[in-house]
C-alpha atoms as a PDB file:
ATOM      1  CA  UNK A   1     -14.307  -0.369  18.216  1.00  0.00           C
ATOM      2  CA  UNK A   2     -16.106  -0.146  14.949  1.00  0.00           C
ATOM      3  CA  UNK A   3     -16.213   2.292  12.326  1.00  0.00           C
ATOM      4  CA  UNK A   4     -19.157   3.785  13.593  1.00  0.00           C
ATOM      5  CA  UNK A   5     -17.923   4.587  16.556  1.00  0.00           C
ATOM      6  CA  UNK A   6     -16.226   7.583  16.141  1.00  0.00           C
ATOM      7  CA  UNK A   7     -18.195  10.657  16.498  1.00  0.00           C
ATOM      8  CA  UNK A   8     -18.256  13.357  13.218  1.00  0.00           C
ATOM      9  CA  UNK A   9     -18.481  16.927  14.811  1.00  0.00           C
ATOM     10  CA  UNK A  10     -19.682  19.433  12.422  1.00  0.00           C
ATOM     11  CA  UNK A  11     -16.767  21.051  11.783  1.00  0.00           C
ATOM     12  CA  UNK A  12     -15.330  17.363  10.084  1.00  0.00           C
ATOM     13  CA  UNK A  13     -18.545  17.230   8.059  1.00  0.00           C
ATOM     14  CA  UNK A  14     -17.919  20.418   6.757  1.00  0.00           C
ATOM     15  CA  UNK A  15     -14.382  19.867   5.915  1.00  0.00           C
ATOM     16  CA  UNK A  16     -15.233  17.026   4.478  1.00  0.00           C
ATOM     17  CA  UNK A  17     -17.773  17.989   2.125  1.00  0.00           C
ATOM     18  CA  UNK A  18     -16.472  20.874   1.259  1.00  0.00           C
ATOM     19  CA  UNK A  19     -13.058  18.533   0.126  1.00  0.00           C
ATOM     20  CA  UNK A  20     -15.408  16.180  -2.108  1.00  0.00           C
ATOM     21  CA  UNK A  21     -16.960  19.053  -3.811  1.00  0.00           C
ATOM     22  CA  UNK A  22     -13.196  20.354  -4.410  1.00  0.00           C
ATOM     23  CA  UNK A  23     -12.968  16.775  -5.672  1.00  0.00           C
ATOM     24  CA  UNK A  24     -10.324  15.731  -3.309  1.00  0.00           C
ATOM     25  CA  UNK A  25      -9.220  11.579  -3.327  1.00  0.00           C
ATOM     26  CA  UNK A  26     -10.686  10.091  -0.265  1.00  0.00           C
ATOM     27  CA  UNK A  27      -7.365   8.698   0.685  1.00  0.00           C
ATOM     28  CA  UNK A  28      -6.354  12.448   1.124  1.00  0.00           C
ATOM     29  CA  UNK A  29      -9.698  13.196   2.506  1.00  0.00           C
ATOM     30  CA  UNK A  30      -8.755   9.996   5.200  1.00  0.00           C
ATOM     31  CA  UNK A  31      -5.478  11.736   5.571  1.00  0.00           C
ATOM     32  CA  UNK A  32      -6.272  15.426   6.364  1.00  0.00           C
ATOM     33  CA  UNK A  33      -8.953  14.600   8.482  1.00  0.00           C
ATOM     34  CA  UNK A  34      -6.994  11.802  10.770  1.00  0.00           C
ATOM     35  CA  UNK A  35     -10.099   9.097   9.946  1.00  0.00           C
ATOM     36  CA  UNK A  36      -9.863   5.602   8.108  1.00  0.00           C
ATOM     37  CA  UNK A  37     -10.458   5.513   4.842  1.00  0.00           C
ATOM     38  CA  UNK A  38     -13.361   3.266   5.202  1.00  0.00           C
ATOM     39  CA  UNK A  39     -15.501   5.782   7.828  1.00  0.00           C
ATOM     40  CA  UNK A  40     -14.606   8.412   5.589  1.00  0.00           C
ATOM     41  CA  UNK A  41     -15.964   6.343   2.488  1.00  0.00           C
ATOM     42  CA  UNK A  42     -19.131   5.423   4.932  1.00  0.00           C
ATOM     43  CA  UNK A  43     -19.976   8.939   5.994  1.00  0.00           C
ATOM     44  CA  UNK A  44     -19.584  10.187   2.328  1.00  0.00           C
ATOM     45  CA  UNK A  45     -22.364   7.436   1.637  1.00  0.00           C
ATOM     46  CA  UNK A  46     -24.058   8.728   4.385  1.00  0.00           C
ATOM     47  CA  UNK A  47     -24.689  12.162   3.303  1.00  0.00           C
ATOM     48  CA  UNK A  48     -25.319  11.175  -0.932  1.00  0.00           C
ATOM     49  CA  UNK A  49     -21.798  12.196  -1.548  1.00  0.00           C
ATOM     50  CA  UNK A  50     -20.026  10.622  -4.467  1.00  0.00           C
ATOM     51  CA  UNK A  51     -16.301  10.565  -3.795  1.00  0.00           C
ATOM     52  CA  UNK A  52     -13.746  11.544  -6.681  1.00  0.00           C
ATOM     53  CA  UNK A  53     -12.023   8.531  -8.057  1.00  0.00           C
ATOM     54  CA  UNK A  54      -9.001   8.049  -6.813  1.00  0.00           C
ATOM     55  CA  UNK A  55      -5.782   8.407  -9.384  1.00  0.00           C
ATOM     56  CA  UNK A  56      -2.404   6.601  -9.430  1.00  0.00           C
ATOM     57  CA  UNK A  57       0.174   8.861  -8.350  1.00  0.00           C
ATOM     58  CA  UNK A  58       2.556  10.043 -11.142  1.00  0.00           C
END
């Protein structure tokens, strides 16, 4: 099964870009919404989202 084959309802789009406007880490992004890191990286790319940078925890 690849990345791509996981379906994004609307309601995960919206939750997702409405966490990268908030400037949430992607690695939380992966985490809230129960997705890989990598399809949520893809789909951000998908839509012309940058993603915050991600910061070392401290």
């Amino acid at each position: 099964m690849s990345v791509n084959d996981t379906v994004w309802t609307l309601e995960a789009v919206q939750s997702l870009t409405a966490m990268a406007r908030e400037r949430v880490p992607v690695s939380v992004i992966s985490l809230r919404l129960k997705r890989p890191i990598e399809a949520v990286s893809a789909k951000l790319a998908e839509l012309g989202i940058t993603p915050a940078t991600e910061t070392p925890e401290g």
